[in-house]
Protein backbone atom coordinates (compact mmCIF):
# COMPACT_ATOMS: atom_id res chain seq x y z
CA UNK A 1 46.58 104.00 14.11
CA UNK A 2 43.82 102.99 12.53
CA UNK A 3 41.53 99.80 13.03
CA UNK A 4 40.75 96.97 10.78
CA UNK A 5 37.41 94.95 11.07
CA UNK A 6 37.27 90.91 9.58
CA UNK A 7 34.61 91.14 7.77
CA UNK A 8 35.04 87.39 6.48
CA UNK A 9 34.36 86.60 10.16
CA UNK A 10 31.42 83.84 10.14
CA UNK A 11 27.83 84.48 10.77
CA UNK A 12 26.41 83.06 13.84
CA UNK A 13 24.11 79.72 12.62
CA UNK A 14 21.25 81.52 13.92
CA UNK A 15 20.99 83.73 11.17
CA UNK A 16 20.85 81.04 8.68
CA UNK A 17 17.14 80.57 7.24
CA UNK A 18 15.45 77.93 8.79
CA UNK A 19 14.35 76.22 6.15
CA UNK A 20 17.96 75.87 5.59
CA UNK A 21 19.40 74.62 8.80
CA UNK A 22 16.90 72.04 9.37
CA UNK A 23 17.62 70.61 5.95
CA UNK A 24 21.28 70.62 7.31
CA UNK A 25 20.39 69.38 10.72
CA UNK A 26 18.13 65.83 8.80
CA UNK A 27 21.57 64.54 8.14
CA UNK A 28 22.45 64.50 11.38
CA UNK A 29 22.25 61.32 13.52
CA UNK A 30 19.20 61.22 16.47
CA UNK A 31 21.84 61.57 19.39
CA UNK A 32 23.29 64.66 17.26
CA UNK A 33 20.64 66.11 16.39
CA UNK A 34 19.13 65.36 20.17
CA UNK A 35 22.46 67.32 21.68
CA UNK A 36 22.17 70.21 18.98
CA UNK A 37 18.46 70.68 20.48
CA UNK A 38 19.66 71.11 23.99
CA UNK A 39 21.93 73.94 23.42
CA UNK A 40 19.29 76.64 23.48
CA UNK A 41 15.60 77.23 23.18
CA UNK A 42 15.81 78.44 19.25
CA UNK A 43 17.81 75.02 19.01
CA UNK A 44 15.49 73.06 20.62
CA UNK A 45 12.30 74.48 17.89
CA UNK A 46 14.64 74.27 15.21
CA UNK A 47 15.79 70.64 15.92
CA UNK A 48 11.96 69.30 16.28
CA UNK A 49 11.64 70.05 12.88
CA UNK A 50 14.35 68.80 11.79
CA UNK A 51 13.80 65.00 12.14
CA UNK A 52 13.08 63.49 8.62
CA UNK A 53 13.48 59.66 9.43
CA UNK A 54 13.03 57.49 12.39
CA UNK A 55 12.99 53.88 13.34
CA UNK A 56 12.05 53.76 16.98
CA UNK A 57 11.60 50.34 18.29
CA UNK A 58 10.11 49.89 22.45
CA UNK A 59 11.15 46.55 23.85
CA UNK A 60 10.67 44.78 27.00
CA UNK A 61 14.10 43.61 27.36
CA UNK A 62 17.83 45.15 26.16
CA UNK A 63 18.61 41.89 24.32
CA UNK A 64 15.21 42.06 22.53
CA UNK A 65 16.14 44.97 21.13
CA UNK A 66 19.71 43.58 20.06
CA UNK A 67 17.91 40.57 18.17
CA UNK A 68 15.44 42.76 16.22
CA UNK A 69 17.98 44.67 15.01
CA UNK A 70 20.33 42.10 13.81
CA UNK A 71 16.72 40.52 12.14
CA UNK A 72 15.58 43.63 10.12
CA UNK A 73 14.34 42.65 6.62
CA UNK A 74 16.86 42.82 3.93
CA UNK A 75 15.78 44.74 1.11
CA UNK A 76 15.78 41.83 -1.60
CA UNK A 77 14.47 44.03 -5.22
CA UNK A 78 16.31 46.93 -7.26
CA UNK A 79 13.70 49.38 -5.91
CA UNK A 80 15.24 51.13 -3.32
CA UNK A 81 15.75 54.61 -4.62
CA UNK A 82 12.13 54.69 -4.24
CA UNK A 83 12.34 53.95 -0.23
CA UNK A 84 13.69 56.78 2.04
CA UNK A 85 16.85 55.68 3.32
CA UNK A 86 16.97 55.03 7.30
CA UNK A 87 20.41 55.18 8.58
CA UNK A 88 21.75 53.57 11.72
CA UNK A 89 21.88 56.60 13.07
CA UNK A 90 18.23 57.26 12.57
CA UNK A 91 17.69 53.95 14.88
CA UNK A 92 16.41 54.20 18.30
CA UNK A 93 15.94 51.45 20.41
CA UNK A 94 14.07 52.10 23.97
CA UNK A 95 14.48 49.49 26.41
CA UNK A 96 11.72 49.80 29.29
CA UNK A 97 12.22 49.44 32.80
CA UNK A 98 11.60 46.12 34.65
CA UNK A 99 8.50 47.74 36.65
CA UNK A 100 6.75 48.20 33.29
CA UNK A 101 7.07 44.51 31.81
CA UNK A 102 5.00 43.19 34.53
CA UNK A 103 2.15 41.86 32.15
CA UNK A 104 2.02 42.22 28.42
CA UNK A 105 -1.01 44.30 28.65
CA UNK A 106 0.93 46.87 30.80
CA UNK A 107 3.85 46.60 28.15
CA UNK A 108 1.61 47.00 25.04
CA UNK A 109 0.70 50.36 27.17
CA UNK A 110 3.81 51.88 27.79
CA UNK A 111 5.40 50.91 24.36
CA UNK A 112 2.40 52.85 22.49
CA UNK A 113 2.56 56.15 25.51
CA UNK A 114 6.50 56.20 24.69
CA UNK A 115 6.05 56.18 20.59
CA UNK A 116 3.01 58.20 20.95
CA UNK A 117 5.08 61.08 22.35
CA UNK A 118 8.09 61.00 20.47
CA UNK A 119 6.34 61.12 17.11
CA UNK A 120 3.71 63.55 18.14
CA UNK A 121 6.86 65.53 18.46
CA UNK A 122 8.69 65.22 15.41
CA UNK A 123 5.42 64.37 13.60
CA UNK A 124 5.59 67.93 11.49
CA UNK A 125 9.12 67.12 9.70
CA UNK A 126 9.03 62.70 9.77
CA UNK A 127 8.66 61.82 5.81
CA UNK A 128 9.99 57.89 6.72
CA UNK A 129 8.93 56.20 9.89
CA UNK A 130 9.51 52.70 11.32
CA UNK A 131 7.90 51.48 14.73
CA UNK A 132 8.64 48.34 16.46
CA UNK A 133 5.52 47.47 18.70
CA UNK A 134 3.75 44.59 20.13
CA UNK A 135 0.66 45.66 19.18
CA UNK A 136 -1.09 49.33 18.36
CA UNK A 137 -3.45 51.24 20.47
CA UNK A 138 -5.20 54.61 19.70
CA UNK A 139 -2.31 56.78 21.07
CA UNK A 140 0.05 55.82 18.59
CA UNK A 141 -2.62 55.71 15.97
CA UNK A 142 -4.12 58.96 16.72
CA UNK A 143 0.00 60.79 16.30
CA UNK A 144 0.08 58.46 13.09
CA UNK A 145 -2.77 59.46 11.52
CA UNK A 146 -1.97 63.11 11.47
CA UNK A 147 1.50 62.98 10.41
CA UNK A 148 1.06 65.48 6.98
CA UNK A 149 4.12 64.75 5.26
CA UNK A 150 4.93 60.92 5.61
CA UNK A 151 5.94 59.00 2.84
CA UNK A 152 7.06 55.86 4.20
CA UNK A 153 5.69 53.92 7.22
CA UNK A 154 6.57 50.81 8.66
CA UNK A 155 4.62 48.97 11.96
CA UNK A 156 6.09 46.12 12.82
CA UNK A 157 4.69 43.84 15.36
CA UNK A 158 5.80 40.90 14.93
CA UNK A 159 8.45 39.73 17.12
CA UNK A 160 9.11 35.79 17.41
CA UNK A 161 12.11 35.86 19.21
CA UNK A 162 10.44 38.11 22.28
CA UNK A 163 9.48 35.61 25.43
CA UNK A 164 7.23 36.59 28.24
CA UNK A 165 5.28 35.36 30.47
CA UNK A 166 2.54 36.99 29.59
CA UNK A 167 2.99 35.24 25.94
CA UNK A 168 1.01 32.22 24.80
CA UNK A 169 3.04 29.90 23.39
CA UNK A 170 3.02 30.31 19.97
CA UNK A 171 1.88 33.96 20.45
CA UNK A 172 3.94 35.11 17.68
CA UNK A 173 2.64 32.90 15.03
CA UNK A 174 -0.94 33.32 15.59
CA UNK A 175 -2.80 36.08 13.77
CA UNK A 176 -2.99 39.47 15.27
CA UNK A 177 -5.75 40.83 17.10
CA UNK A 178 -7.94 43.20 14.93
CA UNK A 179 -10.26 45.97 16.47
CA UNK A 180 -11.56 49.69 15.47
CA UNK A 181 -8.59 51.35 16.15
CA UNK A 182 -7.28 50.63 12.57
CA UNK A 183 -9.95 52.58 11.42
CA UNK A 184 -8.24 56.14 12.93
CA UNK A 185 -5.49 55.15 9.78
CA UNK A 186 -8.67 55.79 7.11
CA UNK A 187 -10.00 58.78 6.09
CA UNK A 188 -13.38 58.17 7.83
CA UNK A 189 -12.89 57.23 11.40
CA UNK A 190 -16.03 56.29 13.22
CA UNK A 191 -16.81 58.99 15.28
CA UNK A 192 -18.01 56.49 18.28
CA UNK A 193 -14.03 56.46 18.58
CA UNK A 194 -14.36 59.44 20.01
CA UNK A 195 -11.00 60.41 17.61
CA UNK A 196 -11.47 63.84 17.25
CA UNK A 197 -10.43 65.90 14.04
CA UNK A 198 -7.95 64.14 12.48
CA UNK A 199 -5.62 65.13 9.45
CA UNK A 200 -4.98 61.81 7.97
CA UNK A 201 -1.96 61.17 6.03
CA UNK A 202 -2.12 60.98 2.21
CA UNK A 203 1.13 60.80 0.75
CA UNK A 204 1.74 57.10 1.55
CA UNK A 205 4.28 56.08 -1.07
CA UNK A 206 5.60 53.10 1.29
CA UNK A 207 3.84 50.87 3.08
CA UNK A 208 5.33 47.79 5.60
CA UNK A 209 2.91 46.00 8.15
CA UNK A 210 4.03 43.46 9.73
CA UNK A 211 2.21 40.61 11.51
CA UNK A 212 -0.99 43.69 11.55
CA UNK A 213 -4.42 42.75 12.75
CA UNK A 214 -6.73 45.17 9.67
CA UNK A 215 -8.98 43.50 7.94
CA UNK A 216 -9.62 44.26 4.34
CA UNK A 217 -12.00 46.82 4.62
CA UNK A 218 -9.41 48.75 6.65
CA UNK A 219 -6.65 48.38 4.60
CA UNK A 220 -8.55 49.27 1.63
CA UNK A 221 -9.38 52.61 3.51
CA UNK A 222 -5.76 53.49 3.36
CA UNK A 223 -5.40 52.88 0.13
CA UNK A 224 -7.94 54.97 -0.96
CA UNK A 225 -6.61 57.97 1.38
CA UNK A 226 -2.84 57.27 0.01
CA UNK A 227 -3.25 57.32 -4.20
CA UNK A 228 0.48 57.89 -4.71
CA UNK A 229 1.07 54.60 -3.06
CA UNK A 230 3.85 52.62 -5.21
CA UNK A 231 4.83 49.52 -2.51
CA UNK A 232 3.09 47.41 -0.33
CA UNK A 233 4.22 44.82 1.69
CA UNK A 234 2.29 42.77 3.72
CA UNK A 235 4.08 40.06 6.45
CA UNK A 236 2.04 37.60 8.35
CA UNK A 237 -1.02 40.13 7.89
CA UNK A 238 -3.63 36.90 8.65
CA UNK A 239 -6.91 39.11 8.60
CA UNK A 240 -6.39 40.19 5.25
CA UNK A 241 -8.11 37.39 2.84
CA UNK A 242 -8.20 37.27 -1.28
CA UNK A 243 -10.94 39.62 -1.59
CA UNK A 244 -8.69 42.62 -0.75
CA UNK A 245 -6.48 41.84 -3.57
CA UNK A 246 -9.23 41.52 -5.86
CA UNK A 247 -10.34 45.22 -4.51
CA UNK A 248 -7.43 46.22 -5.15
CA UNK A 249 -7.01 44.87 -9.46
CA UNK A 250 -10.53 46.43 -9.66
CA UNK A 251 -12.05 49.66 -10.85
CA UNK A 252 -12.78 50.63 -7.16
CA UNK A 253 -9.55 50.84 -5.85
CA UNK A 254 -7.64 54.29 -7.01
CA UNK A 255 -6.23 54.27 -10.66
CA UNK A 256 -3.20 55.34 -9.68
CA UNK A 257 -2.23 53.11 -7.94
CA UNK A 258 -2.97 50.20 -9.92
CA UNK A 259 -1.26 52.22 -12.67
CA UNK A 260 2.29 52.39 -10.57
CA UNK A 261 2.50 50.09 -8.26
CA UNK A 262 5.82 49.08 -7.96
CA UNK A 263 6.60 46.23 -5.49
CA UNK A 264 3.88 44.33 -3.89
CA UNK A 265 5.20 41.48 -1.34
CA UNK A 266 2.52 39.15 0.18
CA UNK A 267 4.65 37.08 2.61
CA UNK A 268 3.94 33.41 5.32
CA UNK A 269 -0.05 34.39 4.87
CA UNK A 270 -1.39 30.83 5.28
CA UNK A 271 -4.83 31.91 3.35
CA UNK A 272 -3.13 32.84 0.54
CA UNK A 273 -4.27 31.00 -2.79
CA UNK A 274 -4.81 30.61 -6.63
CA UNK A 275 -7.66 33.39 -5.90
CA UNK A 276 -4.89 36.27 -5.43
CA UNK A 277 -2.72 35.01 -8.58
CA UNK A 278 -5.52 36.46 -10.97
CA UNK A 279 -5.25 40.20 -9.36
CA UNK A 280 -1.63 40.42 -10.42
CA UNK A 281 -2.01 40.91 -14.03
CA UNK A 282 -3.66 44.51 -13.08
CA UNK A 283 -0.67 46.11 -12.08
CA UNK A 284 1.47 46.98 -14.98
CA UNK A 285 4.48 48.83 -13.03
CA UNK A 286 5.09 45.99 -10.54
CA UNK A 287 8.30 45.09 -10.63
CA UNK A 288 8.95 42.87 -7.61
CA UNK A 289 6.03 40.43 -6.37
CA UNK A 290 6.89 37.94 -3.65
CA UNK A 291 4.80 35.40 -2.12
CA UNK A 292 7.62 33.90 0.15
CA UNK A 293 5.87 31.17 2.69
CA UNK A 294 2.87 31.42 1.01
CA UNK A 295 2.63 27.21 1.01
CA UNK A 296 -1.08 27.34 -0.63
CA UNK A 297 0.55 28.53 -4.10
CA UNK A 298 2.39 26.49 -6.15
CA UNK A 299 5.40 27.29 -7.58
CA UNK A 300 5.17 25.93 -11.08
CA UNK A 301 1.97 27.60 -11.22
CA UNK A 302 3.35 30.73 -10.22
CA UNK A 303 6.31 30.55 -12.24
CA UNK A 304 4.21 29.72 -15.68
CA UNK A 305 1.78 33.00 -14.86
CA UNK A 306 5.06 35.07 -14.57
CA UNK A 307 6.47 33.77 -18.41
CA UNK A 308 3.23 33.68 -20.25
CA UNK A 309 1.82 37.09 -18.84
CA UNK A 310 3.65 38.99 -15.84
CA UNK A 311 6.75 39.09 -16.89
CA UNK A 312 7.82 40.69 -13.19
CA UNK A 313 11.57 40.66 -13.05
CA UNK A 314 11.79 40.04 -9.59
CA UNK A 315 9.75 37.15 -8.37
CA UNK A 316 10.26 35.00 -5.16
CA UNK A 317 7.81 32.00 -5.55
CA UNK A 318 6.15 30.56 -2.23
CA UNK A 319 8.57 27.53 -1.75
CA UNK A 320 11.86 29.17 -1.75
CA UNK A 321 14.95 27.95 -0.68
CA UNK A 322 15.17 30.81 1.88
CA UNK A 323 11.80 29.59 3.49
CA UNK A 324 11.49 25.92 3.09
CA UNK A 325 7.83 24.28 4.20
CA UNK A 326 7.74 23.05 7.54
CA UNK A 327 8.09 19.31 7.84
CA UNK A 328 5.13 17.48 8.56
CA UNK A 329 5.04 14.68 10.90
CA UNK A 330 2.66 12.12 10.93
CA UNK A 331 1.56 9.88 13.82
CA UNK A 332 -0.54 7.10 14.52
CA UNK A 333 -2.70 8.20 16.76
CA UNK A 334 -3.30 4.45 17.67
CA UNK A 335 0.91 4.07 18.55
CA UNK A 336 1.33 4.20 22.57
């Protein structure tokens, strides 16, 4: 009697392309993806490349983590088909152990080792990445600055609900620390950084710092390495004074992205002023400005500038009801 073969039987995944699979496997959540890896060594290559979009926040504490999650920034303009989309599943939180919070400078050294490594790994396929950090040192710098096919980045640092002992009081709302090591983000490192060759990303379309320590020249260094940028938010960035804005509205800073900037969200920057208002009028694309908890602009003024000449449809003005002023209490000093 003769023998039939299925010939409908399916193909083993392997024999997919991989080009194919790993666009498969970037829908997959972390922990999927993570167990798909383990299941063999051609799994394992094929998942590292597979990783499109992380948010990987290091904490010092499990309920640390818990609040900054339940804190993340809503998205409050109509431009989010523009912004890679980071699912929960995409969202890993990395709680350290006890013997590593000892002091803040020993956290602040573990947090940037961990993130260091995981993107390092995944660095070839990440185009949307989110890090929650106290601060940033060169390892995490050095894996972020050759990352050739990012397109959004977020680094937050900023963390007001975190307590340590380690912490000033007040930590949180004091400006961040600058230094050099901002300067391995721009396309021309010092070499007394001892850096090394560097491939430094240049597809930027997305950038988010939060509570960062760069100074204007630095930030204006990324800019220039990232022409394709289209929105920039900046959130308690303290180092950063009017005369990076008015780089940026000038002929120095790339065409391009004066020509499309999209979104451009200045937010609780004390420093702040009228200065900044006049750079706004140089961005014809920009269709969301906020200056929420910026209390050195006025509202009225802002709101005339955006009837007469703007015309942005999405405006938050410094004093909203979302982020009233501090109260100011007075006291006699003389009173006993």
């Amino acid at each position: 009697m003769a023998t039939t073969t299925n010939t409908t039987a399916a193909a083993p995944f392997s024999t997919l392309p991989v080009e194919i699979t790993q666009e498969i496997l970037s829908y997959l959540p972390i922990r999927s993806l993570h167990a798909f890896g383990q299941t063999a060594r051609w799994s394992a290559q094929v998942a590292r490349g597979s990783m499109r979009a992380l948010a990987l926040g290091v904490f010092h504490t499990r309920i640390t983590g818990l609040v900054s999650s339940m804190e993340e920034e809503e998205e409050d303009d109509d431009l989010t088909t523009t912004t890679p989309t980071i699912t929960s599943g995409q969202r890993v939180a990395i709680t350290l152990p006890r013997h590593d919070t000892k002091t803040r400078a020993q956290i602040v050294r573990r947090q940037n080792a961990i993130a260091a490594d995981i993107v390092q790994r995944h660095g070839d396929s990440l185009r949307a990445l989110e890090l929650a950090l106290w601060e940033l040192e060169k390892p995490v710098a050095d894996a972020l600055a050759t990352l050739p096919l990012l397109r959004h980045l977020r680094l937050c640092f900023d963390h007001p609900h975190a307590r340590h002992p380690g912490l000033d009081r007040g930590y949180w709302d004091q400006a961040a620390a600058g230094g050099t090591v901002w300067d391995l983000l721009s396309a021309s490192a010092p070499a007394t950084l001892d850096a090394g060759p560097h491939l430094v990303f240049g597809r930027l379309r997305s950038l988010h710092l939060d509570r960062a320590g760069l100074a204007d020249y630095q930030l204006q260094r990324i800019v220039l390495a990232n022409p394709a940028l289209r929105r920039l938010r900046l959130h308690k960035c303290r180092r950063l004074t009017h005369a990076f804005f008015a780089w940026l509205a000038s002929p120095a800073s790339p065409a391009r992205v004066r020509a499309s900037l999209a979104l451009l969200h200045v937010t609780a920057h004390d420093e702040v002023d009228e200065r900044v208002l006049a750079s706004v009028a140089a961005f014809p694309a920009l269709k969301s400005l906020s200056f929420r908890a910026c209390y050195l602009l006025d509202n009225d003024c802002v709101q005339a500038l955006n009837h007469t000449q703007w015309r942005i449809p999405h405006l938050t003005l410094p004093h909203s009801p979302e982020s009233p002023r501090p109260v100011v209490i007075e006291v006699d000093p003389a009173y006993k």
